[in-house]
N, C-alpha and C. Protein backbone atom coordinates (compact mmCIF):
# COMPACT_ATOMS: atom_id res chain seq x y z
N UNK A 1 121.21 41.91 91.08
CA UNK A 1 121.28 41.65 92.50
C UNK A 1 122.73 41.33 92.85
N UNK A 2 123.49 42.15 93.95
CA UNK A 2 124.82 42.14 94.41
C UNK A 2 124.90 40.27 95.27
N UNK A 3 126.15 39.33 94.62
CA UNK A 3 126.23 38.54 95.58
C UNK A 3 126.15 38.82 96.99
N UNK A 4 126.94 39.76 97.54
CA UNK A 4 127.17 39.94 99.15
C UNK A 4 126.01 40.01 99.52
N UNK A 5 124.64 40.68 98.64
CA UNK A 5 123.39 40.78 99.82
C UNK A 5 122.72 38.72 99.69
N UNK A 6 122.98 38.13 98.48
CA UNK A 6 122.61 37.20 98.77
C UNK A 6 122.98 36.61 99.97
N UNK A 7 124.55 36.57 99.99
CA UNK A 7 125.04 35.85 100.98
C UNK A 7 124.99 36.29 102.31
N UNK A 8 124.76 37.71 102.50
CA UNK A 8 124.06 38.10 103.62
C UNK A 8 123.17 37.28 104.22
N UNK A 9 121.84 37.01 103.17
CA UNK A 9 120.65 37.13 103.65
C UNK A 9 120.84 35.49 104.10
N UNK A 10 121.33 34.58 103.26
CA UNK A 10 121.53 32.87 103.52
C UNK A 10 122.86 33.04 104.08
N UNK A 11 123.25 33.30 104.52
CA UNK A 11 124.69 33.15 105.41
C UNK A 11 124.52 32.33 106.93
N UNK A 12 125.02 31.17 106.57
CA UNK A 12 125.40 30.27 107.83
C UNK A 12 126.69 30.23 108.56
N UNK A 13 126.35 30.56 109.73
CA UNK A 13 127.55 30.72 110.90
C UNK A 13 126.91 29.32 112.05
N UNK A 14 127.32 29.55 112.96
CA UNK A 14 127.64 28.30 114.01
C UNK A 14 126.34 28.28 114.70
N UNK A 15 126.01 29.47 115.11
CA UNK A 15 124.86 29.71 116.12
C UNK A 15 123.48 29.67 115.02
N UNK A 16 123.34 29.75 113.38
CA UNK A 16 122.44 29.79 112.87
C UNK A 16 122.64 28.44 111.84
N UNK A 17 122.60 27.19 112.30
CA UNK A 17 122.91 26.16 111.61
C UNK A 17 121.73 26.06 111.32
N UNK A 18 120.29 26.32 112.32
CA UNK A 18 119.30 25.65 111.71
C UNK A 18 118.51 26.56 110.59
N UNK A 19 119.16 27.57 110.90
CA UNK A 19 117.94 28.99 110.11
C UNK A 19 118.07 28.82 108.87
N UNK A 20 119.17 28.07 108.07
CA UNK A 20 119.46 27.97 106.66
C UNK A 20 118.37 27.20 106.50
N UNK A 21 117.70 25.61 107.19
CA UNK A 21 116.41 25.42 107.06
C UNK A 21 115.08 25.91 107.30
N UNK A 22 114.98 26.92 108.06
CA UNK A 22 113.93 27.82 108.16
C UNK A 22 113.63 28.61 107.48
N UNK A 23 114.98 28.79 107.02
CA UNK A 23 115.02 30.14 105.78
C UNK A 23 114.42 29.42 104.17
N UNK A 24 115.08 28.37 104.05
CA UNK A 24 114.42 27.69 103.06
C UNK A 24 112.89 27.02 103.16
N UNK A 25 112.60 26.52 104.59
CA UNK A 25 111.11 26.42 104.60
C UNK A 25 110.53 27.56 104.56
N UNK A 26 110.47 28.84 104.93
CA UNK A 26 109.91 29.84 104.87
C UNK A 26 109.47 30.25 103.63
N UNK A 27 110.84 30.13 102.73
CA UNK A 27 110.49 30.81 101.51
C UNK A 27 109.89 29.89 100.29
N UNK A 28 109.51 28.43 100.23
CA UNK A 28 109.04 26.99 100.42
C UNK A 28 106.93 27.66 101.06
N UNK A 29 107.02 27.68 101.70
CA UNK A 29 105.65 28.12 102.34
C UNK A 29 105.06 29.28 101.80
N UNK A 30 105.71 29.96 102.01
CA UNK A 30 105.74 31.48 101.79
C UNK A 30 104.86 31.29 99.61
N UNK A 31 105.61 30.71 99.10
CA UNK A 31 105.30 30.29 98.09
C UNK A 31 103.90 29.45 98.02
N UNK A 32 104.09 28.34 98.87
CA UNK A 32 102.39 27.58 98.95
C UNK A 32 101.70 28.37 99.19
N UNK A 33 101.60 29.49 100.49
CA UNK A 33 100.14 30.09 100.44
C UNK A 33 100.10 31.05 99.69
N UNK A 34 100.99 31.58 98.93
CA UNK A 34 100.54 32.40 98.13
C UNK A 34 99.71 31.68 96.62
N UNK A 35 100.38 30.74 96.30
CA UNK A 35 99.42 29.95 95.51
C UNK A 35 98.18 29.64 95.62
N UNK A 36 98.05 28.83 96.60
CA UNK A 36 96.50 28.97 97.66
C UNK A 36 96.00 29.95 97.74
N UNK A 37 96.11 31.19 97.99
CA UNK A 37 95.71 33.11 97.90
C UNK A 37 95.10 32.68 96.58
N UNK A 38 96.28 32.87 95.57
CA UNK A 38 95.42 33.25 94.21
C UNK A 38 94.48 31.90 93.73
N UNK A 39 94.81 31.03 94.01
CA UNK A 39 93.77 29.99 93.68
C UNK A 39 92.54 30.45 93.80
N UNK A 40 92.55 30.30 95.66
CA UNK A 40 91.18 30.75 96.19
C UNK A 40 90.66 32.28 96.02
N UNK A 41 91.71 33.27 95.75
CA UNK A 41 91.02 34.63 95.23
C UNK A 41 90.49 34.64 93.81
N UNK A 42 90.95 33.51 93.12
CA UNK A 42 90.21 33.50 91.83
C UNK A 42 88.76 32.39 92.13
N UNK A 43 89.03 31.58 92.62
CA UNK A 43 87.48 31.03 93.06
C UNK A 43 86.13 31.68 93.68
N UNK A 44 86.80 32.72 94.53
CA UNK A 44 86.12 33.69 94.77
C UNK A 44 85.52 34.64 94.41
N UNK A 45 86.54 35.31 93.04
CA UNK A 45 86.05 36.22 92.24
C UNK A 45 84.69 35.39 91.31
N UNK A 46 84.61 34.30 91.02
CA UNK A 46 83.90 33.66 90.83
C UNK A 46 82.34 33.50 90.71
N UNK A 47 82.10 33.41 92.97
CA UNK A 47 81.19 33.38 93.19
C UNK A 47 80.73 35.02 93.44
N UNK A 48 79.77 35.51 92.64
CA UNK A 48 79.26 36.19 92.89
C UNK A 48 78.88 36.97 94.61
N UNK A 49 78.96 37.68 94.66
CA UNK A 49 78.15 38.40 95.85
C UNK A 49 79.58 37.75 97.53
N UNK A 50 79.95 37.09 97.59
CA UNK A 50 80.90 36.81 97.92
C UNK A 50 81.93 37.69 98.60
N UNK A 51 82.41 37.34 99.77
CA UNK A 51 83.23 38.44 99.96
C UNK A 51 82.94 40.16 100.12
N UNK A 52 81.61 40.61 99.28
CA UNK A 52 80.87 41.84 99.24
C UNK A 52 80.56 42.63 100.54
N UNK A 53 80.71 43.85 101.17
CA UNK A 53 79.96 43.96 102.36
C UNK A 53 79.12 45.54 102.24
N UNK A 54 78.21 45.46 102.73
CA UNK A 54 77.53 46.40 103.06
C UNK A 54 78.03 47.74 103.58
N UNK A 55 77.38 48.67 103.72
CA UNK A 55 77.51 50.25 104.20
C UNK A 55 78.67 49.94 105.04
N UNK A 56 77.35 49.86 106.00
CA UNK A 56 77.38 48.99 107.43
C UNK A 56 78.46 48.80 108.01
N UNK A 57 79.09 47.51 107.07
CA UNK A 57 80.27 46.31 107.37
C UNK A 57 81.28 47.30 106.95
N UNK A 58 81.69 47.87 105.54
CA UNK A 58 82.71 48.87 105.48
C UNK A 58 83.44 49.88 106.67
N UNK A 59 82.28 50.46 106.95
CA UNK A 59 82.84 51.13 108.06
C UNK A 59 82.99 50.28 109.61
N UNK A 60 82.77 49.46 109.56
CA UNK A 60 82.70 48.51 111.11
C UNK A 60 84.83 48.23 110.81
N UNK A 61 84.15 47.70 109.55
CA UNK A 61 85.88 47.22 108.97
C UNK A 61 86.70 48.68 108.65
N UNK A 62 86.55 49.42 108.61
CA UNK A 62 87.55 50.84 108.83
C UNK A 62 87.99 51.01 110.45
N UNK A 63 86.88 51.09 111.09
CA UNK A 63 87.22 51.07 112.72
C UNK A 63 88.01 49.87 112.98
N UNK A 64 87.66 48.61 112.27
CA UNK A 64 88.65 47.77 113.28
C UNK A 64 90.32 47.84 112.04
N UNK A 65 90.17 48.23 111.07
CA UNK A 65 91.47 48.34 110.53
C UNK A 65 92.44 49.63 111.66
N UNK A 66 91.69 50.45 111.80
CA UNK A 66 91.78 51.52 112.69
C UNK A 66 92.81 50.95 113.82
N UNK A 67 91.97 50.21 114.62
CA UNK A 67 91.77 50.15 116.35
C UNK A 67 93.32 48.98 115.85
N UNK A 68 93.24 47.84 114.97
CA UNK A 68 94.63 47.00 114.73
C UNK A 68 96.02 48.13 114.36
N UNK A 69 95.57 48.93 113.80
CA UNK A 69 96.81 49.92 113.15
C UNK A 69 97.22 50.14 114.39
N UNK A 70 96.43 51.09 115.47
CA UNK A 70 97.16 51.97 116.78
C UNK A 70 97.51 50.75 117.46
N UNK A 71 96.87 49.82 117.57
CA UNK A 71 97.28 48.32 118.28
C UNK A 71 99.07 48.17 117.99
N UNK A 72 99.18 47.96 116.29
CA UNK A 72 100.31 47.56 116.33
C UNK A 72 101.23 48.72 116.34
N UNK A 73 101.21 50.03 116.37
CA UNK A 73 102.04 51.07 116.78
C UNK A 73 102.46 51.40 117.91
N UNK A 74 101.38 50.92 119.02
CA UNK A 74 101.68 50.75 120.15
C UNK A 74 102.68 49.51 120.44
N UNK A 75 102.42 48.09 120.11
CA UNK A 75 103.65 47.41 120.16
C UNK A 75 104.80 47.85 119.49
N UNK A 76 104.67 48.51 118.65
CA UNK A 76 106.35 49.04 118.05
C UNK A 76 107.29 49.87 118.63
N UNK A 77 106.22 50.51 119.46
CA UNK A 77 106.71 51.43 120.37
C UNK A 77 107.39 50.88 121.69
N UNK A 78 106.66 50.21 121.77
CA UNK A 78 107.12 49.23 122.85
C UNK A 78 108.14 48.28 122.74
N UNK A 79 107.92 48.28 122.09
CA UNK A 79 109.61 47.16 121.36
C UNK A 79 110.86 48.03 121.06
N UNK A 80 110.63 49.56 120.34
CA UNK A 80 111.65 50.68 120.36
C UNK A 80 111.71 50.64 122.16
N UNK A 81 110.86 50.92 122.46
CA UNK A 81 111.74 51.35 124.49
C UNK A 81 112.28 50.29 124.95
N UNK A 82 111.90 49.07 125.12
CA UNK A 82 112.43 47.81 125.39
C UNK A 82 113.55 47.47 124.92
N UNK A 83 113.88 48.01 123.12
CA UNK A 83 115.43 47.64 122.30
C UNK A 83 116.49 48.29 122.68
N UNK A 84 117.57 47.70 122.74
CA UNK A 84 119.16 48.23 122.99
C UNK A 84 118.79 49.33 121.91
N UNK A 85 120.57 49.87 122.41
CA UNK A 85 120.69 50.75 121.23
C UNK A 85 121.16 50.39 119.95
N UNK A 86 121.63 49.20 120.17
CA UNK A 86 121.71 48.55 118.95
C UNK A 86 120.77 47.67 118.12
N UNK A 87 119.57 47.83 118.84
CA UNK A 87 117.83 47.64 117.92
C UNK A 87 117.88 46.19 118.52
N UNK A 88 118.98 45.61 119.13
CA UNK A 88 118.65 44.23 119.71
C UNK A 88 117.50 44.26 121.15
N UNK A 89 117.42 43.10 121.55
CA UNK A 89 116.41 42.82 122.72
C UNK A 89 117.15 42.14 123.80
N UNK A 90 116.53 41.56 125.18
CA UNK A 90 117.51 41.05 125.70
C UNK A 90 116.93 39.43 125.82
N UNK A 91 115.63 39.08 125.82
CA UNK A 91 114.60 38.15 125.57
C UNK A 91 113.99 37.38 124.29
N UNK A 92 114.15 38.51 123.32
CA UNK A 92 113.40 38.09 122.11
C UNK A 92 114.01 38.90 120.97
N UNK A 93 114.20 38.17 119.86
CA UNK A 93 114.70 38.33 118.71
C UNK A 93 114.09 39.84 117.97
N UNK A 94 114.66 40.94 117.70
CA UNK A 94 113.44 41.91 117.19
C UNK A 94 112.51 41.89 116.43
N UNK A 95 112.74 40.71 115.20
CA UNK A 95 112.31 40.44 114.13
C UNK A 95 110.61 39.62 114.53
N UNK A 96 111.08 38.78 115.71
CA UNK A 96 110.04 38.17 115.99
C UNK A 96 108.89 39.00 117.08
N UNK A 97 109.79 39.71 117.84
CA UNK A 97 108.87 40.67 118.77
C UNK A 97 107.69 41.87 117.67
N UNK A 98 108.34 42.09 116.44
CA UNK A 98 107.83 42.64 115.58
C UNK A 98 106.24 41.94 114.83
N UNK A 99 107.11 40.66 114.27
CA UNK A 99 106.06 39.83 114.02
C UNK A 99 105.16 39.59 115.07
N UNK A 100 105.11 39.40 116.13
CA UNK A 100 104.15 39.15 117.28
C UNK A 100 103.26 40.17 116.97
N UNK A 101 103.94 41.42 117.13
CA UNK A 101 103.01 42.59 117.47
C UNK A 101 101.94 42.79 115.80
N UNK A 102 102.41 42.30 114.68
CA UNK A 102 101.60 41.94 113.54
C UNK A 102 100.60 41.35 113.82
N UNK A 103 100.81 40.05 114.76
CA UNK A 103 99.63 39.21 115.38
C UNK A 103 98.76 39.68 116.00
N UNK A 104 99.18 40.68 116.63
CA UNK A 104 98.04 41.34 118.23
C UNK A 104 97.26 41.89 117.16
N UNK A 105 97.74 42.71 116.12
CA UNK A 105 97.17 43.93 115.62
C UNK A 105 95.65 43.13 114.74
N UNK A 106 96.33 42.00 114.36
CA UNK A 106 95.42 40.83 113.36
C UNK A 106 93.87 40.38 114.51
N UNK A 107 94.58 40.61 115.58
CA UNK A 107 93.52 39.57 116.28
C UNK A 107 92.70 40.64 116.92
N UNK A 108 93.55 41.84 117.21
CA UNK A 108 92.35 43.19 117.61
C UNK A 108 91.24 43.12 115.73
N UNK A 109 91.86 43.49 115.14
CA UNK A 109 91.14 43.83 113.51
C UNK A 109 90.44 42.69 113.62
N UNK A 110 90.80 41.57 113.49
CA UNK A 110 89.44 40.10 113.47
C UNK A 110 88.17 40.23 114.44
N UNK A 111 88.98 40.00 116.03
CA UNK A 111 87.84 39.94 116.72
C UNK A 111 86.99 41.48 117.22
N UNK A 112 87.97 42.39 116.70
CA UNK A 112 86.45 43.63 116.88
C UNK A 112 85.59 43.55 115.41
N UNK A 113 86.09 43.14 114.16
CA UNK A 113 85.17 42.74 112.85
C UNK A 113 84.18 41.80 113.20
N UNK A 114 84.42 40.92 113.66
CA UNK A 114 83.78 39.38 113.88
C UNK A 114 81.90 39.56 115.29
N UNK A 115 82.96 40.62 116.12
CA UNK A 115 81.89 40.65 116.61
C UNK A 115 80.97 42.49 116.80
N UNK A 116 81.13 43.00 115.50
CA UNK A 116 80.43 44.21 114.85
C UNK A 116 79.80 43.75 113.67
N UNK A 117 79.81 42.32 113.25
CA UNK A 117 79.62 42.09 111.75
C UNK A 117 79.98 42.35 110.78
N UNK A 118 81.32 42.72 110.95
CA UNK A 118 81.66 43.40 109.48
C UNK A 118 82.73 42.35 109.59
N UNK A 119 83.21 41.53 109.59
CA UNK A 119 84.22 40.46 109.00
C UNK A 119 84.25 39.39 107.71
N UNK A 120 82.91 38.93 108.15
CA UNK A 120 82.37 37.62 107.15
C UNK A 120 81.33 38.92 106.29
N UNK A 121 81.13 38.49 104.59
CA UNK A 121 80.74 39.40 103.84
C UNK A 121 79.44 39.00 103.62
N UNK A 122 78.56 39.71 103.32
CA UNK A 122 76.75 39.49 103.11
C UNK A 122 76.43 38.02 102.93
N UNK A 123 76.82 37.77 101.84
CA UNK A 123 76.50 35.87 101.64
C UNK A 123 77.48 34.84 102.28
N UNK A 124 78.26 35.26 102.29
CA UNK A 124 79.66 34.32 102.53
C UNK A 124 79.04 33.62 104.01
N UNK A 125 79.11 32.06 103.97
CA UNK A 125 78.99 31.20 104.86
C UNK A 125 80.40 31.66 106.16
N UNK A 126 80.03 32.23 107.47
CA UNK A 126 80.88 32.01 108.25
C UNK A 126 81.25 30.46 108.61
N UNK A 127 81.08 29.39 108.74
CA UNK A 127 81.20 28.29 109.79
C UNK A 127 82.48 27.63 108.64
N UNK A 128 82.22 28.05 107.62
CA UNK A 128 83.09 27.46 106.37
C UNK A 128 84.53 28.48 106.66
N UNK A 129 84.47 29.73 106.95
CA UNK A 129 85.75 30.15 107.11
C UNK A 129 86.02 30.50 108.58
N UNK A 130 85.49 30.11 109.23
CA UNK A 130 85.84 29.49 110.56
C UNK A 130 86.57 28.26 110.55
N UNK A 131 86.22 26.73 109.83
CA UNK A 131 86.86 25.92 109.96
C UNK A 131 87.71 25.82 109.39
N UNK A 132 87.81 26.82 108.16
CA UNK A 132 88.95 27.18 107.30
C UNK A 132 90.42 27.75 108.20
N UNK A 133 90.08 28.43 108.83
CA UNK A 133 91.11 29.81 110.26
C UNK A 133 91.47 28.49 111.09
N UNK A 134 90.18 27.78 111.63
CA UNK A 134 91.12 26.70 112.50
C UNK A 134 92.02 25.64 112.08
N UNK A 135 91.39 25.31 110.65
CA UNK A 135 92.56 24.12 110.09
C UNK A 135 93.38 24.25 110.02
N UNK A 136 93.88 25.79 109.47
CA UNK A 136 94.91 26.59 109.20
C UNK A 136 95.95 26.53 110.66
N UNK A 137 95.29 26.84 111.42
CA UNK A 137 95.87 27.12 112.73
C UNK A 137 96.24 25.79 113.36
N UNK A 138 95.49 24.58 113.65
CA UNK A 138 95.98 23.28 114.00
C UNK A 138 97.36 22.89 112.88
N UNK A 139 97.65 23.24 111.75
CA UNK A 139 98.46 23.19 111.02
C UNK A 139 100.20 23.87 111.20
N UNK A 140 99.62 25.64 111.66
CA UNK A 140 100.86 26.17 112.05
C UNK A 140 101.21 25.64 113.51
N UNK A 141 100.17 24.85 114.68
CA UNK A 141 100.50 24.87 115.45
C UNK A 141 101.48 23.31 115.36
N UNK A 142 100.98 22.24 114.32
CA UNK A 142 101.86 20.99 114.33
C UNK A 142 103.30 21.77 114.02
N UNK A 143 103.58 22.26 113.12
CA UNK A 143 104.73 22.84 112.57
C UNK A 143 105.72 23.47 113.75
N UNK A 144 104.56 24.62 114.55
CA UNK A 144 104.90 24.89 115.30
C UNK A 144 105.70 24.33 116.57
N UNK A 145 105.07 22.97 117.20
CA UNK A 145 105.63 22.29 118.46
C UNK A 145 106.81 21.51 117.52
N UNK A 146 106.68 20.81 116.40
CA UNK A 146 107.42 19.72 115.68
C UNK A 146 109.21 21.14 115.55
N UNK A 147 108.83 22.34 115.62
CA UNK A 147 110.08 23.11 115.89
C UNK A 147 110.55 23.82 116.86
N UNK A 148 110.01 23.53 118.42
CA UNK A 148 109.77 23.75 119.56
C UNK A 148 111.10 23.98 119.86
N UNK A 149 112.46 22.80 119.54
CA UNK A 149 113.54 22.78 119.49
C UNK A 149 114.67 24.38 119.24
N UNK A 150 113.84 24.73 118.50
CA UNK A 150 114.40 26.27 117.95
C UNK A 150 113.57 27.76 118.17
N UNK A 151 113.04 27.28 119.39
CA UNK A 151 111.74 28.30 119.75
C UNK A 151 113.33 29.48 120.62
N UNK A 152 113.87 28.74 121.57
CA UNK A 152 114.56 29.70 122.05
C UNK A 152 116.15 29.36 121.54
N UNK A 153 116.79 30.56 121.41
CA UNK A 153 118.12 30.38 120.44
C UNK A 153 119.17 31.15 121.17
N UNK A 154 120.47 31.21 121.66
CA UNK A 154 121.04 31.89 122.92
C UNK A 154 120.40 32.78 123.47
N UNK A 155 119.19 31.90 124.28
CA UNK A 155 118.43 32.49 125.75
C UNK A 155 117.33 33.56 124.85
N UNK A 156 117.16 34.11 123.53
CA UNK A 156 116.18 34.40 123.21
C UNK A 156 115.02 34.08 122.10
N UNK A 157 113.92 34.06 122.42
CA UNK A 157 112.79 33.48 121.47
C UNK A 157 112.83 34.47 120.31
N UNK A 158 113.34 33.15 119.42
CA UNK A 158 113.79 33.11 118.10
C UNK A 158 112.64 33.05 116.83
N UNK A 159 112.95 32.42 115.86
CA UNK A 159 112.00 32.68 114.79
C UNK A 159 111.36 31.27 114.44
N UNK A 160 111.72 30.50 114.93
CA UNK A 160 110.88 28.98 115.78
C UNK A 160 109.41 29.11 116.12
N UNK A 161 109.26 29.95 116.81
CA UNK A 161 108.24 30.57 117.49
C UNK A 161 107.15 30.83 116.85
N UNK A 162 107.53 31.12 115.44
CA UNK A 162 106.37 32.06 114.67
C UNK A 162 105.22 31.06 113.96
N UNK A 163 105.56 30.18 113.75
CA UNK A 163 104.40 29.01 113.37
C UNK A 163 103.67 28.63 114.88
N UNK A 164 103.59 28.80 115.85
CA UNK A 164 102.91 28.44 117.29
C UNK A 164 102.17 29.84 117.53
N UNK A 165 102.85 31.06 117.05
CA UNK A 165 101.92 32.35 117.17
C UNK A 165 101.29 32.50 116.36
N UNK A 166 101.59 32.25 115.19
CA UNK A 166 100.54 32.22 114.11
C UNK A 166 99.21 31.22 114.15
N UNK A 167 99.54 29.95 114.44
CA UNK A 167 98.47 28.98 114.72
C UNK A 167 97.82 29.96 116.25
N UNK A 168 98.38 30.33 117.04
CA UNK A 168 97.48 30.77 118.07
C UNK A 168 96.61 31.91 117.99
N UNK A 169 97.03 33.04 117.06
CA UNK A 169 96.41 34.16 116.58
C UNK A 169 95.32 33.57 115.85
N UNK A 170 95.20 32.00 114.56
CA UNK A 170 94.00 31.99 114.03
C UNK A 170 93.36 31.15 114.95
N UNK A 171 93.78 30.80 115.93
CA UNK A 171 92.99 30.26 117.15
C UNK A 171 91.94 30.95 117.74
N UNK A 172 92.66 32.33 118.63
CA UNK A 172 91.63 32.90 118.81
C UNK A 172 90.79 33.92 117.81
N UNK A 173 91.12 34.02 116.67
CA UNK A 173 90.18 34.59 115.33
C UNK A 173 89.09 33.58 115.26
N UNK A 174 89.09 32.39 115.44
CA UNK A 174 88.15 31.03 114.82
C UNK A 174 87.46 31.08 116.25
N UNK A 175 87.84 31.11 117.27
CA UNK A 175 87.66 31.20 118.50
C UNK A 175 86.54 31.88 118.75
N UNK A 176 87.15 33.36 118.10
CA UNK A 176 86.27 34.65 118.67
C UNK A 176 85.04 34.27 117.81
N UNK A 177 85.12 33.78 115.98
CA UNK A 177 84.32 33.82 115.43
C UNK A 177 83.31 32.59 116.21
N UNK A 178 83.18 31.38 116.30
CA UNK A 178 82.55 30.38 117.18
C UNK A 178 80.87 31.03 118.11
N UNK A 179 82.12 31.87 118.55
CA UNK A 179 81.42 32.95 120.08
C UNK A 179 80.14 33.16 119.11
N UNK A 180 80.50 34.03 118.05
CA UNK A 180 80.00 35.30 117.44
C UNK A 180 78.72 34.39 117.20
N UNK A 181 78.76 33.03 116.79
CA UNK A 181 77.62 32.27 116.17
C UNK A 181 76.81 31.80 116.75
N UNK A 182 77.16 31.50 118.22
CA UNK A 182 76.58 31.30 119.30
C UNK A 182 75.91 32.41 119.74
N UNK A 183 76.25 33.79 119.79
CA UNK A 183 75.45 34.73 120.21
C UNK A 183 74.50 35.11 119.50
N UNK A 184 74.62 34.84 118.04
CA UNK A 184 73.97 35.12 117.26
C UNK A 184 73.23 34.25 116.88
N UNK A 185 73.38 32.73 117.38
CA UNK A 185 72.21 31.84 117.25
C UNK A 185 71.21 32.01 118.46
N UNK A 186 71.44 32.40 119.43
CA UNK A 186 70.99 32.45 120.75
C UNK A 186 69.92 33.79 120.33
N UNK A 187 70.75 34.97 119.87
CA UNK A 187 69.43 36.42 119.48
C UNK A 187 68.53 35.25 118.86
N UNK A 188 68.73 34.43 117.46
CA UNK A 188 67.94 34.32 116.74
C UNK A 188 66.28 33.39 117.80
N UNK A 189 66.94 32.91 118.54
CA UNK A 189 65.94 32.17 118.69
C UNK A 189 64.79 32.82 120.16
């Protein structure tokens, strides 16, 4: 690995005093949940039947992988017409307008899964990974306001931002799922 791309990538100038800490919490986090991933993907592999889905659910979950893909191509597109010619923005950071549009695409794929049934897998308890999506999300959203300070960075929304969109994307995922249980307690009875 060439020094210059290191120092590229951690390079502190005047206007990015705080990103050298973002950059290090990121990659700090970035590390926890991936630990957490394999923890819980090995706990999982575990329980039997778990996670498993039907005909059914496969293809419900192809359509909404589907309907999130054109989702987020359409924001990309939209972010190419909106970008200078120099790939900058005049509002928002590209990096983060990008990441956003990751979000939309997450929350089309969740809430058309969630409410076709194909999200939560044959056995798997929804209300458990519902409160799982919201804890998660009350979490990015503390992180989120506690860096409110660095949400906007000369006049554009910066990479501050992304723990408050992230907590809000599993907001309305936990959100949508809630609905789903309610409608579906309501058929049952």
């Amino acid at each position: 690995m060439d020094l210059m791309f290191f120092e590229t990538v951690f390079s502190i100038d005047e206007r990015q005093g705080k990103d050298m800490d973002f950059k290090v919490g990121f990659v700090v986090g970035f590390l926890f949940v991936l630990f957490f991933v394999i923890i819980f993907s090995a706990s999982r592999m575990k329980k039997k039947g778990r996670g498993e889905y039907d005909e059914r659910q496969q293809l419900v979950r192809g359509k909404g992988y589907k309907a999130g893909f054109f989702t987020m191509l359409i924001c990309n597109m939209l972010i190419l017409l909106l970008a200078n010619d120099d790939g900058s923005m005049k509002y928002i950071n590209t990096d983060v307008a990008v990441m956003i549009s990751a979000f939309v695409a997450l929350i089309v794929f969740a809430v058309y899964c969630i409410f076709n049934d194909g999200y939560f897998g044959v056995v798997e308890n929804p209300k458990s990974t519902i409160i799982g999506l919201f804890l998660i999300g009350v979490a990015n959203m503390i992180i989120g306001f506690s860096n409110s300070e660095s949400w906007v960075v000369d006049g554009k929304l910066s990479l501050g931002v992304l723990n408050f969109a992230c907590g809000t994307t599993l907001f309305i995922v936990s959100f949508a799922g809630v609905i789903k249980l309610a409608i579906n307690k309501r058929e049952d009875e």
